[in-house]
C-alpha atoms as a PDB file:
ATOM      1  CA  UNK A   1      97.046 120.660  45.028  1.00  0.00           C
ATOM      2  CA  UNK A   2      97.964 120.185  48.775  1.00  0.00           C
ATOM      3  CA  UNK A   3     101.342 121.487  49.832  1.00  0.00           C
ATOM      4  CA  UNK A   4     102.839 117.718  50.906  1.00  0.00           C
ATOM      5  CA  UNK A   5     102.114 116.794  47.577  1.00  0.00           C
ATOM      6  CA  UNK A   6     104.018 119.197  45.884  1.00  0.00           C
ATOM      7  CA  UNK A   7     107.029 118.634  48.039  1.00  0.00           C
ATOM      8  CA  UNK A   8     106.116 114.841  47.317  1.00  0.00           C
ATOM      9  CA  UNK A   9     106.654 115.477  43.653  1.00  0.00           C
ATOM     10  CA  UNK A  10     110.120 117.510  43.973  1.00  0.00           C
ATOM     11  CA  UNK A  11     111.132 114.023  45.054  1.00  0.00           C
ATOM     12  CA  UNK A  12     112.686 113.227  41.936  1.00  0.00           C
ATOM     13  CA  UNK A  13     116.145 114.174  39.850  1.00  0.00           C
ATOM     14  CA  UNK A  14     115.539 116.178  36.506  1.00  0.00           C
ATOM     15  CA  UNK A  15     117.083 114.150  33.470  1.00  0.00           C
ATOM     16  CA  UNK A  16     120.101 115.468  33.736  1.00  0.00           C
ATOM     17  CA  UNK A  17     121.071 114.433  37.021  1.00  0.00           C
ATOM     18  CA  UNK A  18     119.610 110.946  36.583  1.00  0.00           C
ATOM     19  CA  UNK A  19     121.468 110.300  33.060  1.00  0.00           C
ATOM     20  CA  UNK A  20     125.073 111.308  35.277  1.00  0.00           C
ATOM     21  CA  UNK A  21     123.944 109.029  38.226  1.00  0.00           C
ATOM     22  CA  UNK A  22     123.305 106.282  35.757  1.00  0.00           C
ATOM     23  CA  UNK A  23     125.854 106.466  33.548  1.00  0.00           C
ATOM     24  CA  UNK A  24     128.123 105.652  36.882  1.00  0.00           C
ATOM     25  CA  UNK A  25     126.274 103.224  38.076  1.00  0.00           C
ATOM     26  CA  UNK A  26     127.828  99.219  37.469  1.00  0.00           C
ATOM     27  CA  UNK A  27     126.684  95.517  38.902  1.00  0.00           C
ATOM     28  CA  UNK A  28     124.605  95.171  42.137  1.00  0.00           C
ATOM     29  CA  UNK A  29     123.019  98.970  43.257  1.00  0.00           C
ATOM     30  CA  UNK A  30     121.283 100.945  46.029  1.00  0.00           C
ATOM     31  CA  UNK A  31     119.451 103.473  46.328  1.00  0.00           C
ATOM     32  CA  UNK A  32     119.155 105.130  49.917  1.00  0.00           C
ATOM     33  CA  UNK A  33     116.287 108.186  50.227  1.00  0.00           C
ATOM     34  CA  UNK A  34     115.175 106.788  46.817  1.00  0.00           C
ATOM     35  CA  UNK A  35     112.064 109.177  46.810  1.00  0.00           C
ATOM     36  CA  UNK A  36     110.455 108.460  43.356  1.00  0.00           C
ATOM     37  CA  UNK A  37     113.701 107.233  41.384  1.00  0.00           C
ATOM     38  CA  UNK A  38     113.742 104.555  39.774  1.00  0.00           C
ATOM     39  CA  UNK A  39     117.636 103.946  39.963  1.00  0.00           C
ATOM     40  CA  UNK A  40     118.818 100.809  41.649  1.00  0.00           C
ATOM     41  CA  UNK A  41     118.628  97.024  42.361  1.00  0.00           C
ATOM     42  CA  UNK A  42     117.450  98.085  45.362  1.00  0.00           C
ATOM     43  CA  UNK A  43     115.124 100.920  46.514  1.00  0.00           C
ATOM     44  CA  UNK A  44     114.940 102.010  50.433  1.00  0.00           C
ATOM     45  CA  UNK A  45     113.018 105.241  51.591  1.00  0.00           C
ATOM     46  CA  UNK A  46     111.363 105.997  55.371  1.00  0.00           C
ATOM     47  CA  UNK A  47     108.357 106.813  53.651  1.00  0.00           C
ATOM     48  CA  UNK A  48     108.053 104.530  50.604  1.00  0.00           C
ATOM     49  CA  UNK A  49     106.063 105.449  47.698  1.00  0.00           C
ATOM     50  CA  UNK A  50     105.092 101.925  46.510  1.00  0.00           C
ATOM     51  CA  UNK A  51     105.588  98.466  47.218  1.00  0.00           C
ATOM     52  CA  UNK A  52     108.537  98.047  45.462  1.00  0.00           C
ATOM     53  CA  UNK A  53     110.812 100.547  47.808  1.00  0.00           C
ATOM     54  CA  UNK A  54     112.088  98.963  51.253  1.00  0.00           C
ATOM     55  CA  UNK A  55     111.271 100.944  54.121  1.00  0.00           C
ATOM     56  CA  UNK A  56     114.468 102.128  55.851  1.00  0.00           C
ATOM     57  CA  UNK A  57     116.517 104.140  57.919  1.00  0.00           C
ATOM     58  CA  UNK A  58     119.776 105.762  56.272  1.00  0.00           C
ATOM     59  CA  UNK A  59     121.916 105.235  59.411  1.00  0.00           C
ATOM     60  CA  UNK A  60     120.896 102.049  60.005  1.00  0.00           C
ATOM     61  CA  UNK A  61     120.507  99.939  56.547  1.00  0.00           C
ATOM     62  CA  UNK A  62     119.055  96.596  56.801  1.00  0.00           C
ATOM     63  CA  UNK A  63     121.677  95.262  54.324  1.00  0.00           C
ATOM     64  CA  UNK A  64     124.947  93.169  54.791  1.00  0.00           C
ATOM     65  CA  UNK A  65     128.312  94.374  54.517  1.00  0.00           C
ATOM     66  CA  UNK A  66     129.817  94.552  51.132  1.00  0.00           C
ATOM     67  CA  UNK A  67     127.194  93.698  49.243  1.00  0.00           C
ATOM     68  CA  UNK A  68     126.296  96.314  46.689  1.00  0.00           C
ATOM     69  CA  UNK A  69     128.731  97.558  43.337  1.00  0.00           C
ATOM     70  CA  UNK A  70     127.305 100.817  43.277  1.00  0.00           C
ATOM     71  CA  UNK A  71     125.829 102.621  46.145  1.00  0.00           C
ATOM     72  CA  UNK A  72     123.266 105.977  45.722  1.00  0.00           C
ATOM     73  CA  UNK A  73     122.189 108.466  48.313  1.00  0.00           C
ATOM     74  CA  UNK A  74     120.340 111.597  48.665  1.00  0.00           C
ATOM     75  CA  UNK A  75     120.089 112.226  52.073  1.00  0.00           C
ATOM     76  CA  UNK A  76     117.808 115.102  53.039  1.00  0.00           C
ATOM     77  CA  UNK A  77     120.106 118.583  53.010  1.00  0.00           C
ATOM     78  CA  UNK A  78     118.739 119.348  56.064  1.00  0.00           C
ATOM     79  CA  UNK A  79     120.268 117.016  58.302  1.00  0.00           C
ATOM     80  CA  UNK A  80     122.374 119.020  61.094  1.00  0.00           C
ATOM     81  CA  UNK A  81     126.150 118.869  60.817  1.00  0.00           C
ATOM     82  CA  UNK A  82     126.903 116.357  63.269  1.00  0.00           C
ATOM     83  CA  UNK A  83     124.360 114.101  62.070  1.00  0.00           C
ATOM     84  CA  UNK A  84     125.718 114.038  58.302  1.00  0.00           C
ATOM     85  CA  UNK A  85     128.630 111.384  59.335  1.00  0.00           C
ATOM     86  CA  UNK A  86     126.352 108.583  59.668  1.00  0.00           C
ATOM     87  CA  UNK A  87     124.447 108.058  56.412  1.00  0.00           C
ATOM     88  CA  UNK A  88     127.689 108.257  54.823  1.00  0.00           C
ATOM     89  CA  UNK A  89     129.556 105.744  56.779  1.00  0.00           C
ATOM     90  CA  UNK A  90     126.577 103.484  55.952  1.00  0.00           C
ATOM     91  CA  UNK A  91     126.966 103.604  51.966  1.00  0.00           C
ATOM     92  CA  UNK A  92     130.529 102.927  52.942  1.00  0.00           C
ATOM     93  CA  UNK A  93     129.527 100.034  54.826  1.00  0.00           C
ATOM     94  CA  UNK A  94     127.489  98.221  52.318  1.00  0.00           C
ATOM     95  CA  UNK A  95     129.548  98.840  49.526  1.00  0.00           C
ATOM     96  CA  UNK A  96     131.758  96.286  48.201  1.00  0.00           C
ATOM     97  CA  UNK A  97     135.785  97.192  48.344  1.00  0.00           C
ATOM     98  CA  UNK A  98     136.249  98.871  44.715  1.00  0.00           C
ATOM     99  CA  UNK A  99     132.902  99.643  44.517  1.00  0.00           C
ATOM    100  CA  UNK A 100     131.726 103.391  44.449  1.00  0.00           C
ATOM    101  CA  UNK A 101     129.568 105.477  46.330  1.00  0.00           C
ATOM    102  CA  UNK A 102     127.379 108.334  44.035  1.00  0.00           C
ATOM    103  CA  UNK A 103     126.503 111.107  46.752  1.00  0.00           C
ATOM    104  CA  UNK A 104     124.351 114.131  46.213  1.00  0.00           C
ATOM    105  CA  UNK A 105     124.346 116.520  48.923  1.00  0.00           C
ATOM    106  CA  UNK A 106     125.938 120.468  49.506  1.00  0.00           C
ATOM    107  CA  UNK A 107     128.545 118.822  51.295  1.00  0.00           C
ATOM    108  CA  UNK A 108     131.785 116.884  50.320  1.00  0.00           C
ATOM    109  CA  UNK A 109     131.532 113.690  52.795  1.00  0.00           C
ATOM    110  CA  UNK A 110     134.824 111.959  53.697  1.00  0.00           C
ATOM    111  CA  UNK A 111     136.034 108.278  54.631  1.00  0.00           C
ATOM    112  CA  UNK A 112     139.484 106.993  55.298  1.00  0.00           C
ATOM    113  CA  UNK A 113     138.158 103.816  53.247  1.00  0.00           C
ATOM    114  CA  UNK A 114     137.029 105.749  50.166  1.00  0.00           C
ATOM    115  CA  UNK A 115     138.716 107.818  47.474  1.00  0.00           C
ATOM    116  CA  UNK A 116     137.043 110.906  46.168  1.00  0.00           C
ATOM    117  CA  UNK A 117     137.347 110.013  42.187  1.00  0.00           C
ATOM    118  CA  UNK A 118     134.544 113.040  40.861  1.00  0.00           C
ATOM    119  CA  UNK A 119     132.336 115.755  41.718  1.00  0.00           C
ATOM    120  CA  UNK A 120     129.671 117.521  39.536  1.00  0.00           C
ATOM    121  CA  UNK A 121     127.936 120.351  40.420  1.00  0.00           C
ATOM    122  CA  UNK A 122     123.797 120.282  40.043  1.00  0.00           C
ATOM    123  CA  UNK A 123     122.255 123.373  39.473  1.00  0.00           C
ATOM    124  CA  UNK A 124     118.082 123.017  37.873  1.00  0.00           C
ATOM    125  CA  UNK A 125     118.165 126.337  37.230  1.00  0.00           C
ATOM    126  CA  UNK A 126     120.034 129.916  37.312  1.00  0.00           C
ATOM    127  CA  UNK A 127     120.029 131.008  40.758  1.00  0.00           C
ATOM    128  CA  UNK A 128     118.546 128.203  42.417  1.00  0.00           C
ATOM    129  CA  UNK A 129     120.494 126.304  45.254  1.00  0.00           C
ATOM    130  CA  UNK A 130     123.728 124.186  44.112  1.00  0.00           C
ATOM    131  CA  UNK A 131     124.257 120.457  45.224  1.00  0.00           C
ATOM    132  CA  UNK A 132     127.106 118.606  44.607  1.00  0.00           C
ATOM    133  CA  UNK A 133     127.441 114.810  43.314  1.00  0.00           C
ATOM    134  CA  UNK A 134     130.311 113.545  44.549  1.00  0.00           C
ATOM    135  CA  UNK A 135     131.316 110.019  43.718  1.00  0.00           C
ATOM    136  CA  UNK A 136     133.762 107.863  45.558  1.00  0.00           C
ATOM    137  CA  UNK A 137     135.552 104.424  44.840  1.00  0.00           C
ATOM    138  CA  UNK A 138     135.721 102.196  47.959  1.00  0.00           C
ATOM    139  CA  UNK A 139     139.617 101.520  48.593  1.00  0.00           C
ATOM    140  CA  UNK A 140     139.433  99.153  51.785  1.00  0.00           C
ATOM    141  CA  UNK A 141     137.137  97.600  54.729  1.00  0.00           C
ATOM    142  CA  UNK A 142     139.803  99.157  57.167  1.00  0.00           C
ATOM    143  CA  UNK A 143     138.722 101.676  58.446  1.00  0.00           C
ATOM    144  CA  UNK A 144     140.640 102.884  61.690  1.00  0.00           C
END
């Protein structure tokens, strides 16, 4: 096996963390950095595995405004610090007010027009890295 297809196939959640994202999930849903899940309405990677995933950037979604119920991302935990703000701000901008916002990452993201409402740690195994789902409830569109 070629090493970019084994990093290829660590594209996906275990069980575990795909039963808590779906038991969240309600309505209309995205899934941004979708990799090989199958969770969501609507599928968008920058390298898509099959036809049925949009091709897309995370900081610059080709959706509308307040147009998905539930909102998914993964964003790749090697993103710098400064660059971390972005992706975020987009599931907050496609979400629909009172919607919520599932995000798996090592960092806690923040929005004045979100509410943090959970966070689970992930760990696949004993002494492997941690991530953190956190999920957020949209509270407004205002967001000065």
């Amino acid at each position: 096996m070629k090493a970019h297809e084994i990093i290829k196939d660590s594209w996906v959640w275990n069980g575990t963390v795909e039963e808590f994202v779906k038991s969240r999930m309600k309505g209309y849903s995205l899934n941004i950095c979708a990799g090989k899940s199958k969770l969501g309405n609507v599928r968008i990677d920058l390298d898509p595995y099959d036809k049925s995933v949009i091709r897309g950037n995370m900081i610059n979604l080709p959706c509308e405004n307040n147009l998905f119920d539930t909102v998914i991302q993964d964003p790749p935990w090697k993103i710098g610090y400064y660059h971390r703000w972005k992706p975020f701000f987009e599931c907050v901008r496609v979400c629909k007010v009172g919607g919520q916002i599932i995000y798996n990452a090592y960092w806690i993201p923040e929005s004045k027009a979100t509410e943090l409402i959970e966070i689970a740690v992930r760990q696949d195994k004993p002494f492997t890295n941690t991530s953190i789902l956190s999920v957020f409830k949209k509270t407004t569109d205002e967001y000065d």
